[in-house]
N, C-alpha and C. Protein backbone atom coordinates (compact mmCIF):
# COMPACT_ATOMS: atom_id res chain seq x y z
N UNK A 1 6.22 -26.27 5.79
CA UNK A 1 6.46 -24.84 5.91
C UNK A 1 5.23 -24.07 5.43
N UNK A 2 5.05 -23.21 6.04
CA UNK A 2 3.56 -22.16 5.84
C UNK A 2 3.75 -20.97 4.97
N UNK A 3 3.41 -20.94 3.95
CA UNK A 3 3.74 -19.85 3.13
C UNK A 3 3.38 -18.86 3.61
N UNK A 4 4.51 -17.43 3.17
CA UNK A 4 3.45 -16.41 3.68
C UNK A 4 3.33 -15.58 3.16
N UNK A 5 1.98 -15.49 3.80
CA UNK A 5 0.91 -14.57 3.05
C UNK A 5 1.24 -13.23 2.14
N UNK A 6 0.33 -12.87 1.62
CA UNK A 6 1.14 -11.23 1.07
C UNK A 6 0.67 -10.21 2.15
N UNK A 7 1.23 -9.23 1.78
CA UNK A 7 0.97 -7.70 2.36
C UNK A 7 -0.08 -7.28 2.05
N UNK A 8 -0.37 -7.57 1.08
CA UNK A 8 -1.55 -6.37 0.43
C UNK A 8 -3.06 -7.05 0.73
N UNK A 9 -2.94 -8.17 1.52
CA UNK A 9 -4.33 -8.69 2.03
C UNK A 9 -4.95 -9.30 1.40
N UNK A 10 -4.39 -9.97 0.29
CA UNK A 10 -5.53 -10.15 -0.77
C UNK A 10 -5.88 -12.04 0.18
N UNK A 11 -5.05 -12.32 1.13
CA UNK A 11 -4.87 -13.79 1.23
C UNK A 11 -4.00 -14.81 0.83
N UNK A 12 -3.88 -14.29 -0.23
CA UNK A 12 -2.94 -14.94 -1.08
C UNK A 12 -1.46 -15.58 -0.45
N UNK A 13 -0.78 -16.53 -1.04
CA UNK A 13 0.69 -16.73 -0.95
C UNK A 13 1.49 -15.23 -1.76
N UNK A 14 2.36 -14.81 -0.58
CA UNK A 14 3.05 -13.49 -1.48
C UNK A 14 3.43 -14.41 -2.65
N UNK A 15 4.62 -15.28 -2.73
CA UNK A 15 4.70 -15.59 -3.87
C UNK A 15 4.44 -15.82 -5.00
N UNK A 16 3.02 -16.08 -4.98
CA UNK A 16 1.74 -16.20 -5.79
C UNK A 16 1.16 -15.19 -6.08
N UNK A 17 0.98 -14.35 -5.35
CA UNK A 17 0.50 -13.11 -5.37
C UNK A 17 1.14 -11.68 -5.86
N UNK A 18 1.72 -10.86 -5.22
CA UNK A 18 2.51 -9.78 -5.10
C UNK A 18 4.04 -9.78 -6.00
N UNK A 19 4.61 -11.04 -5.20
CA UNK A 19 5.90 -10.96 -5.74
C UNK A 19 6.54 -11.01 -7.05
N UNK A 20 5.34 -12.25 -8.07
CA UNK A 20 6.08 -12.05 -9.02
C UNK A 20 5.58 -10.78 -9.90
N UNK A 21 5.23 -9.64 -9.71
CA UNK A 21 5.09 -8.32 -9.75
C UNK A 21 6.56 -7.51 -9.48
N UNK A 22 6.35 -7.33 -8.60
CA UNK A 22 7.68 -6.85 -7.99
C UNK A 22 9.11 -7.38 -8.23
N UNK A 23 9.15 -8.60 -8.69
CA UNK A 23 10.34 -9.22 -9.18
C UNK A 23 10.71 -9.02 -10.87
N UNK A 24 9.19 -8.58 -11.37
CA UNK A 24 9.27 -8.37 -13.14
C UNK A 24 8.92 -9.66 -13.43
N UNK A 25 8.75 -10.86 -12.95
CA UNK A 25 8.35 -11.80 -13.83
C UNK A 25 7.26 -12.08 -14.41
N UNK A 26 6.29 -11.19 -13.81
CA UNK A 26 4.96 -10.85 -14.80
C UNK A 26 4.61 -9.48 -14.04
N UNK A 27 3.53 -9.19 -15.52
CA UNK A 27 3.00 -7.76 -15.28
C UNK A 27 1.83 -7.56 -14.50
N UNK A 28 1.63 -6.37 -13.47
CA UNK A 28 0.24 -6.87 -12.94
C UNK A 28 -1.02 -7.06 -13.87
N UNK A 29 -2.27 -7.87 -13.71
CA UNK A 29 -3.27 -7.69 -14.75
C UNK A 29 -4.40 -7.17 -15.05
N UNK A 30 -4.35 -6.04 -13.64
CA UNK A 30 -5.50 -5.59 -13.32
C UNK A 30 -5.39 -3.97 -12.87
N UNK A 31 -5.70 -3.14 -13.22
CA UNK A 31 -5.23 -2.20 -11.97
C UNK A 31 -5.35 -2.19 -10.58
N UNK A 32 -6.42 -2.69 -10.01
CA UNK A 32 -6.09 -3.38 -8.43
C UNK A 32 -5.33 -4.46 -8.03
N UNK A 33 -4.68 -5.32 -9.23
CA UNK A 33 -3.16 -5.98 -8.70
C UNK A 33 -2.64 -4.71 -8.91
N UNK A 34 -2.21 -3.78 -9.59
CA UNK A 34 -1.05 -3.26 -9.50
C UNK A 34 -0.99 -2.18 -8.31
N UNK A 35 -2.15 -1.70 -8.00
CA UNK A 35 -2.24 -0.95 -6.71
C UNK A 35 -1.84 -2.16 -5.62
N UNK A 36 -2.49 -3.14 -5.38
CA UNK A 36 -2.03 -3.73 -4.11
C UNK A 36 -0.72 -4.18 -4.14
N UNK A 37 0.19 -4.43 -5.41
CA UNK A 37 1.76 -4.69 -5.64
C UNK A 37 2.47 -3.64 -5.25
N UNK A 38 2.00 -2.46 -5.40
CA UNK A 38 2.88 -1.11 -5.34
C UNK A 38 2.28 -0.82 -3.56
N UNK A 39 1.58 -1.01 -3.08
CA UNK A 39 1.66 -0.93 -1.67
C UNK A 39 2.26 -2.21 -1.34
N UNK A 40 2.68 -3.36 -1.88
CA UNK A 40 3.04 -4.01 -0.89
C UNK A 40 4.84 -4.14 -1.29
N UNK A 41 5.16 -3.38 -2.05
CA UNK A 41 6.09 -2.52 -2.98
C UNK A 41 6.71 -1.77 -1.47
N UNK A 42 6.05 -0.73 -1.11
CA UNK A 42 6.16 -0.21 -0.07
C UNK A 42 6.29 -1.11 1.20
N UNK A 43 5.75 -1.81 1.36
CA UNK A 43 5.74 -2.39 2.37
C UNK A 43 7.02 -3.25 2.42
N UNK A 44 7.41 -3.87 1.61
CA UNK A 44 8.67 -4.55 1.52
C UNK A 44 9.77 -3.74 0.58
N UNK A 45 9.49 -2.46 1.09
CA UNK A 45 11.04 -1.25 0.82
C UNK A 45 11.56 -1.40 -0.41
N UNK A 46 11.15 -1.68 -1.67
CA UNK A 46 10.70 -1.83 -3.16
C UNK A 46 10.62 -0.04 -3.87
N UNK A 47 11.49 0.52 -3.68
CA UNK A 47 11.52 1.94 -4.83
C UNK A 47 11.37 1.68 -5.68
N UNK A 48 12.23 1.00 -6.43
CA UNK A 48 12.63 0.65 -7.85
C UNK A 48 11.47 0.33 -8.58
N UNK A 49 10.21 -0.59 -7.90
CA UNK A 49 9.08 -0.92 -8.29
C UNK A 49 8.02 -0.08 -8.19
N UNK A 50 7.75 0.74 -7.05
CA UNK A 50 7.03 1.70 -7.25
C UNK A 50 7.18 2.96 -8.52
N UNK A 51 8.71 3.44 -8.35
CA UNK A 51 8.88 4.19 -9.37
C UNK A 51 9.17 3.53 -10.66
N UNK A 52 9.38 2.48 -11.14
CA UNK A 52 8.69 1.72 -12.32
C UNK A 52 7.29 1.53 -12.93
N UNK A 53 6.17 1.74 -11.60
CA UNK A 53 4.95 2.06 -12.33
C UNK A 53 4.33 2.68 -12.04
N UNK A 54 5.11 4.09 -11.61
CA UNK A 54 4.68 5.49 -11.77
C UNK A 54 4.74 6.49 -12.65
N UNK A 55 3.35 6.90 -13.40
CA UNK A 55 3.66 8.20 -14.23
C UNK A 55 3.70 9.44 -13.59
N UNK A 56 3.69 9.75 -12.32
CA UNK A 56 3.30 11.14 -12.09
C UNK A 56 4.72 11.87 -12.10
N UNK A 57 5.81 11.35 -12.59
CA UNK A 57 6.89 12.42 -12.15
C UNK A 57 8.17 12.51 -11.58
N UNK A 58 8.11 11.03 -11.13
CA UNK A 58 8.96 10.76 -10.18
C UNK A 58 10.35 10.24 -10.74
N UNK A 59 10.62 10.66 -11.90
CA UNK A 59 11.70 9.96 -12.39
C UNK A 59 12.92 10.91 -12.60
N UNK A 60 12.61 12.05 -11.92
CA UNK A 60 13.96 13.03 -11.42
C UNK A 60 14.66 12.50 -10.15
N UNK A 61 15.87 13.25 -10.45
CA UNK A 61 16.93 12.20 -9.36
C UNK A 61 16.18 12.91 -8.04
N UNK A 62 15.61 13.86 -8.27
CA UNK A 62 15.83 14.68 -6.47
C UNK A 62 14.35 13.69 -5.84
N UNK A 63 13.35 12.96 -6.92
CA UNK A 63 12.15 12.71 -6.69
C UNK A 63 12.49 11.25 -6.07
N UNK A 64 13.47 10.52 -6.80
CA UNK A 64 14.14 8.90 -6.48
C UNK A 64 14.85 9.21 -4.97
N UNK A 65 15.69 10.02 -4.79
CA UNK A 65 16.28 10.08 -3.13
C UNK A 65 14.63 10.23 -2.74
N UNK A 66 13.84 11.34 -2.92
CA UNK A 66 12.91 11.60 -1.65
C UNK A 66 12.37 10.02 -1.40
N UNK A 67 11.78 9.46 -2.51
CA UNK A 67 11.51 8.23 -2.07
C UNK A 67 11.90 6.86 -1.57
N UNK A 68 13.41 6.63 -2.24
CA UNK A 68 14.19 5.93 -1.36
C UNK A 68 14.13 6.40 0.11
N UNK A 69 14.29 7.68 0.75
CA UNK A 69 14.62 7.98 1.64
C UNK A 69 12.97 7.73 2.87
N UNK A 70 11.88 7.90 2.27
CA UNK A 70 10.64 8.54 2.69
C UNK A 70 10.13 6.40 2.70
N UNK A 71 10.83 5.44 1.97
CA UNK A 71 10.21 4.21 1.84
C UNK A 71 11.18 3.87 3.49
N UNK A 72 12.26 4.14 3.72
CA UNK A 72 13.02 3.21 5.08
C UNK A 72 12.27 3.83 6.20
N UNK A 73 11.63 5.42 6.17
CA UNK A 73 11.08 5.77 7.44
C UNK A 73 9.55 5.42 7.81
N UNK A 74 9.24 4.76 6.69
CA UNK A 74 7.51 4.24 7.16
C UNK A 74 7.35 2.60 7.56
N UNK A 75 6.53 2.13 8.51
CA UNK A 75 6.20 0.56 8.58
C UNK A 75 4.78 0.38 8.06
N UNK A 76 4.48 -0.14 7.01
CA UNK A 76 3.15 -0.08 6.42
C UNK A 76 2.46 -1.63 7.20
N UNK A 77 0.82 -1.38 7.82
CA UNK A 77 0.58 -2.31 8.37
C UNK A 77 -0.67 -3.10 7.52
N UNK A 78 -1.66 -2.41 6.92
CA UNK A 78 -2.48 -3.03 6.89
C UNK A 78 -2.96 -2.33 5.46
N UNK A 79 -4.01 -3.08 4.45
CA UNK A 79 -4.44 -2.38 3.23
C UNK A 79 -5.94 -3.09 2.94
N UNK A 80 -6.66 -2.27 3.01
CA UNK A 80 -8.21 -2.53 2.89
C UNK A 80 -8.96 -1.62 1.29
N UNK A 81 -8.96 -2.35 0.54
CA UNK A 81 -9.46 -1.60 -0.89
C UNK A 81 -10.91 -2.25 -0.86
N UNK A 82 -11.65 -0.74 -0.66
CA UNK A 82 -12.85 -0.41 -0.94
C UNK A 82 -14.16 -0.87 -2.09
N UNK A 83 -13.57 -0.16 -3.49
CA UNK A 83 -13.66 -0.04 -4.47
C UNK A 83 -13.09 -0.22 -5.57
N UNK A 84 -13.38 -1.05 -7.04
CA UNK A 84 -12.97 -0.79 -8.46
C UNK A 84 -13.51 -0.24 -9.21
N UNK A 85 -13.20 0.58 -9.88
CA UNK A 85 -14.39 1.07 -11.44
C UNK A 85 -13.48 1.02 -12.84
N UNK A 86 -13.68 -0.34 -13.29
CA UNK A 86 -12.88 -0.47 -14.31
C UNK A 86 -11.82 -1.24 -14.05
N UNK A 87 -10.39 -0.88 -14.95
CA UNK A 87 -9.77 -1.70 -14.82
C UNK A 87 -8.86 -3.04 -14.70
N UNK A 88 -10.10 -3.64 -15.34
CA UNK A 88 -10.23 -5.13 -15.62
C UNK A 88 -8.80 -5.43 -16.82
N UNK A 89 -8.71 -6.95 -17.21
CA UNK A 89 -7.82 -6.95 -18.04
C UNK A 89 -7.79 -6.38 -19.80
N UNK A 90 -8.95 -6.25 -19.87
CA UNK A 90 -9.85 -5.46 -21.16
C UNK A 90 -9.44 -3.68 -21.33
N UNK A 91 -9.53 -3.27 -19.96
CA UNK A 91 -9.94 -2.18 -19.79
C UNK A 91 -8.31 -1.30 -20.07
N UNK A 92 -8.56 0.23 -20.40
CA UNK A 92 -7.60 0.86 -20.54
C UNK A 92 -7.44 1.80 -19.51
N UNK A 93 -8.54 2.04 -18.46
CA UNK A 93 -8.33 2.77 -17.35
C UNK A 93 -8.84 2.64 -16.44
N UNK A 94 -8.42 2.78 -14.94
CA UNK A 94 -9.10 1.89 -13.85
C UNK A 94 -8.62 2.63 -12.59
N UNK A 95 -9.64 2.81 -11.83
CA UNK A 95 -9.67 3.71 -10.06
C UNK A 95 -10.29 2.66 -9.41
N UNK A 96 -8.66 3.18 -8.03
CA UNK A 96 -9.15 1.98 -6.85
C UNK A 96 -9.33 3.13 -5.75
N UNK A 97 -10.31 2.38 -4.88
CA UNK A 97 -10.28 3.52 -3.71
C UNK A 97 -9.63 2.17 -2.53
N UNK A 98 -8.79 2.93 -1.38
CA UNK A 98 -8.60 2.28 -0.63
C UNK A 98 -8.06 2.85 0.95
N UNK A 99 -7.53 2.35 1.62
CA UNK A 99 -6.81 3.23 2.75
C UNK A 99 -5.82 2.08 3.36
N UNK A 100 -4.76 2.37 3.21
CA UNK A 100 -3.51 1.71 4.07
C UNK A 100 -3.14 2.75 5.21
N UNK A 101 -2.94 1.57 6.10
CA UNK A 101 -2.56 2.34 7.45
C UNK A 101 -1.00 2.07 7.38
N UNK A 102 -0.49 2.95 8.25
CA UNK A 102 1.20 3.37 8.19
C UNK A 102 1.50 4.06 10.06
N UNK A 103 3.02 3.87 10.05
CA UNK A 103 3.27 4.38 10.96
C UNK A 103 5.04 4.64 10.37
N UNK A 104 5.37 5.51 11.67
CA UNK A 104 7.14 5.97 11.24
C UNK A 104 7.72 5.00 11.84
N UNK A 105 8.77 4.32 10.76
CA UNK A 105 9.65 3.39 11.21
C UNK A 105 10.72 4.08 11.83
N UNK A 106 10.80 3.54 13.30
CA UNK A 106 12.11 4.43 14.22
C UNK A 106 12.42 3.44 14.49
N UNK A 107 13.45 2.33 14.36
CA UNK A 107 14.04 1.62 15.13
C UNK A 107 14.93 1.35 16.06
N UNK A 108 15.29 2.70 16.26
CA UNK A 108 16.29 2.88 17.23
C UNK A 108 15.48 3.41 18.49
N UNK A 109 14.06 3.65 18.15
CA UNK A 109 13.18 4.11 19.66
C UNK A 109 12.50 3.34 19.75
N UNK A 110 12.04 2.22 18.86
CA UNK A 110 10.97 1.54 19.16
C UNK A 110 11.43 0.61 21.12
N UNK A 111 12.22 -0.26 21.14
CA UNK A 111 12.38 -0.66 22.21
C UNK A 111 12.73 0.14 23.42
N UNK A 112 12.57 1.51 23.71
CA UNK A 112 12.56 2.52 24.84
C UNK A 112 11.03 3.25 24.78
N UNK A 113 10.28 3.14 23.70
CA UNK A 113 8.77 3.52 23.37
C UNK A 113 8.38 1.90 24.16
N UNK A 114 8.29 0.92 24.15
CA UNK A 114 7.89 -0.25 24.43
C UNK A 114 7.85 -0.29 26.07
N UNK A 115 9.11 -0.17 26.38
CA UNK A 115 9.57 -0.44 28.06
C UNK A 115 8.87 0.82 28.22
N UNK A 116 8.36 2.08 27.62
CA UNK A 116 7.79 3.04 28.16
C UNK A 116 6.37 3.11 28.26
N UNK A 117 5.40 1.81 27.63
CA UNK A 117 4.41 1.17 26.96
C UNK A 117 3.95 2.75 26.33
N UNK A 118 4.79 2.48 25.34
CA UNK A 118 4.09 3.66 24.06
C UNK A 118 4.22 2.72 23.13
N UNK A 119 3.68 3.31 21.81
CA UNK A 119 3.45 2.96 20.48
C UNK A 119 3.97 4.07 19.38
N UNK A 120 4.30 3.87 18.38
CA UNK A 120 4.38 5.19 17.50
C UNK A 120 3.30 5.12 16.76
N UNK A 121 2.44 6.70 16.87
CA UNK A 121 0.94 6.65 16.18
C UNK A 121 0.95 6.46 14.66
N UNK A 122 -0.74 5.65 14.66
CA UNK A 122 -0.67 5.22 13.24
C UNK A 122 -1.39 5.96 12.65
N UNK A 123 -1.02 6.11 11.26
CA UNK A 123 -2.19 6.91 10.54
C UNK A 123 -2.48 6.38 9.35
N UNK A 124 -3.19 7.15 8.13
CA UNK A 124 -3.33 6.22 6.88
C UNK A 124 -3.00 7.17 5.65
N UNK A 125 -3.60 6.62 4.96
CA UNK A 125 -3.72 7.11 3.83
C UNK A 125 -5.34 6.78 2.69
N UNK A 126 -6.35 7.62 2.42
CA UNK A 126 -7.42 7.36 2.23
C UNK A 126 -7.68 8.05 0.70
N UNK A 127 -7.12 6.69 0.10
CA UNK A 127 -7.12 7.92 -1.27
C UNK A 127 -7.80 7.03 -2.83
N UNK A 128 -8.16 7.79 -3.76
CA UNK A 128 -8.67 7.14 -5.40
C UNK A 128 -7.85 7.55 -6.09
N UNK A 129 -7.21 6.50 -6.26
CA UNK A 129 -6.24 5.97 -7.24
C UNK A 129 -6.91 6.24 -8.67
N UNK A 130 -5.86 6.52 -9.71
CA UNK A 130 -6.51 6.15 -11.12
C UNK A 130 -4.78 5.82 -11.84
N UNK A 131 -5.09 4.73 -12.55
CA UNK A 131 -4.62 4.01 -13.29
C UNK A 131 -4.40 4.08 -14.69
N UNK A 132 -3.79 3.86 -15.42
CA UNK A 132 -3.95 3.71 -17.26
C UNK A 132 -3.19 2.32 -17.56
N UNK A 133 -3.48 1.84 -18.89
CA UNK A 133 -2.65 1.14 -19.15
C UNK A 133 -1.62 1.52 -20.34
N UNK A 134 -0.50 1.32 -20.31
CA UNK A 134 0.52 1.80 -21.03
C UNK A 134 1.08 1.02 -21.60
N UNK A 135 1.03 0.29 -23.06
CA UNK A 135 2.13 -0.66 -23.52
C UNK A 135 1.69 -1.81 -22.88
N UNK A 136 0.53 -2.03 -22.89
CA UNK A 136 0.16 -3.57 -22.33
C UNK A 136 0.40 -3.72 -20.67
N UNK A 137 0.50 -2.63 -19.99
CA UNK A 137 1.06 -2.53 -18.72
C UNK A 137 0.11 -1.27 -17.31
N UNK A 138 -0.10 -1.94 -16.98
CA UNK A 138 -1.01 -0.70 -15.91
C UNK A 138 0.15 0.57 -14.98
N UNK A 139 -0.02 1.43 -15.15
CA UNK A 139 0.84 2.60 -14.05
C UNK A 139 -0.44 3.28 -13.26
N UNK A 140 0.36 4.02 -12.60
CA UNK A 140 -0.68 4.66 -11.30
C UNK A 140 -0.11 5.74 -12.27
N UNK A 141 -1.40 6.91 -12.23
CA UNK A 141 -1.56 8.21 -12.67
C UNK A 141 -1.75 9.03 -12.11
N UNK A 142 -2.41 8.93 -10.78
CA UNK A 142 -2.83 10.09 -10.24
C UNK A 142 -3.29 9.75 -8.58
N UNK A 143 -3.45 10.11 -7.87
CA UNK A 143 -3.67 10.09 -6.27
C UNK A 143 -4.91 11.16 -6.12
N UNK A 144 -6.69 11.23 -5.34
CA UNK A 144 -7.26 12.00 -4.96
C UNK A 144 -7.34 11.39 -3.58
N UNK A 145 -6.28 12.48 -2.33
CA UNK A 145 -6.52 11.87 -1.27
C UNK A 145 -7.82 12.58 -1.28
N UNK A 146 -8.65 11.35 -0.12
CA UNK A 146 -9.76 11.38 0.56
C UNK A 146 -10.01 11.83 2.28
N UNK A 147 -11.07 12.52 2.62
CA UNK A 147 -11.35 12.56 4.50
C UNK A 147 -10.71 11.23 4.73
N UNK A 148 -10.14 11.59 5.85
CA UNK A 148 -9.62 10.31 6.27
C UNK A 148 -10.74 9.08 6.80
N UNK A 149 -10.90 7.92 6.73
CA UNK A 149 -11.74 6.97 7.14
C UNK A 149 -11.80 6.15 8.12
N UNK A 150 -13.13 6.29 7.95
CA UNK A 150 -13.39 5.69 9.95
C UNK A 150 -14.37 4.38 9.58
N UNK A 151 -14.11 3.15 10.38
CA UNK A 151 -14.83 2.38 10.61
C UNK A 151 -15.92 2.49 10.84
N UNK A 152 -16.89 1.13 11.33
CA UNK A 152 -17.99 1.49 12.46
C UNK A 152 -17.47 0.89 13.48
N UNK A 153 -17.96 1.77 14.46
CA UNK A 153 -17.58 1.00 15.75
C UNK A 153 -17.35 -0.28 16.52
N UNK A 154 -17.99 -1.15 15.42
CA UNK A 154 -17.67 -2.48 15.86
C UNK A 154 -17.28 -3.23 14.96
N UNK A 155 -16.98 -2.47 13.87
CA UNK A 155 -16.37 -3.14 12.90
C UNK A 155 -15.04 -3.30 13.32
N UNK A 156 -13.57 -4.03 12.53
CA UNK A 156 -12.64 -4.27 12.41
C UNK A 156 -12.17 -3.28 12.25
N UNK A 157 -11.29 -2.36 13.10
CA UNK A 157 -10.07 -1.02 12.57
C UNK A 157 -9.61 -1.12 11.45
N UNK A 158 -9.19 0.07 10.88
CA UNK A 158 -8.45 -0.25 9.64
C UNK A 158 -7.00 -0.33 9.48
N UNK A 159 -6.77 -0.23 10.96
CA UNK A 159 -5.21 -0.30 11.28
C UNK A 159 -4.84 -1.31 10.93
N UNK A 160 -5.29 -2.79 11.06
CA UNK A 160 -5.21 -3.89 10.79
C UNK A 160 -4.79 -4.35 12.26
N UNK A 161 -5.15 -4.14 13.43
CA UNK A 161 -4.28 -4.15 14.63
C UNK A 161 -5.43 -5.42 15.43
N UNK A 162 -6.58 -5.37 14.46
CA UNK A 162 -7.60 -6.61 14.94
C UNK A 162 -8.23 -6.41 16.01
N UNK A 163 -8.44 -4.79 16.33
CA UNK A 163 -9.25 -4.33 17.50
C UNK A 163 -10.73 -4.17 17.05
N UNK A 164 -11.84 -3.74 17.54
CA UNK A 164 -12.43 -3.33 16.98
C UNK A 164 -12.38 -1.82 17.05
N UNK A 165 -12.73 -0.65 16.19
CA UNK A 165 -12.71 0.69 15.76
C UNK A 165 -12.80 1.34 17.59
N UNK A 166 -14.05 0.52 18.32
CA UNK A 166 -14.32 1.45 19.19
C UNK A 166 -13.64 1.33 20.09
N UNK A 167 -12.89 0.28 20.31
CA UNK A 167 -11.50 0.04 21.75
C UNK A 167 -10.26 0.25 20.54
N UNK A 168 -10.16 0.95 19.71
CA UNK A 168 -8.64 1.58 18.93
C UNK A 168 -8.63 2.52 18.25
N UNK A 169 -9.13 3.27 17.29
CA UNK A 169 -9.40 4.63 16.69
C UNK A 169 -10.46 5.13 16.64
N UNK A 170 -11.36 4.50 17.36
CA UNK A 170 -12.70 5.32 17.93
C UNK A 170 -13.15 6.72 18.47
């Protein structure tokens, strides 16, 4: 049997990787594990974990529906991190830059979008993260979205869709 992989790209076996994050059986150890756990958090419909290692706020009831509600309508595809500054297991504060691509999960249109050869458009998210550690534990602190980001043209999309930039968001 072929393990599989994680979400967050790192290569890894999820199990090895991501999950035992998301399950609590260990803490992430880096602030770029805990950014790529909390997108792949998202990606496998995980509230509970995102808003577990979030400080910004989110721990009002009206903030827990928006995100329960706002995690079933997205399909997260792909996560490409840029940059670290800091962060390390030493460190007490740490920014990731990165961009995950996303699209709206409709599953009740996807197969009449298909027979219609449509797609539902993708977009991202292009943002620097900053991090702290809290109690021996990393949280996300803060979000500076970024211009949104463009490949080079013959580079790999960032959709993760394995086109290159200039035959897909070119």
């Amino acid at each position: 049997m072929i393990a599989r992989s994680c979400p967050c790209g790192s290569g890894q076996p999820f199990a090895t990787c991501c999950e035992p994050y998301l399950t609590g059986a260990a803490n992430a150890p880096t602030a770029e594990a805990l950014m790529r756990s909390r997108y792949t958090a998202f990606h496998e419909r995980k509230p509970d974990y995102i808003l577990a290692t979030d400080r910004t706020g989110s721990s009002t009831p009206a903030a827990r529906a928006d995100l329960r509600s706002e995690i079933t309508r997205m399909e997260w595809l792909n996560l490409i991190v840029f940059d670290t500054k800091q962060g390390g297991p030493q460190d007490t504060l740490g920014e990731v830059t990165f961009v995950a691509a996303f699209r709206p999960h409709m599953p009740d249109l996807g197969p009449a979008m298909k027979l219609a050869g449509m797609e539902m458009p993708i977009s991202q998210i292009h943002e620097r993260s900053r991090f702290e550690r809290e109690d021996g534990r990393w949280v996300y602190v803060s979000g500076e979205h970024l211009a949104p980001y463009k490949s080079a043209a013959n580079a790999p999309c960032w959709c993760g869709q394995g086109k290159k930039t200039k035959h897909c968001h070119g």
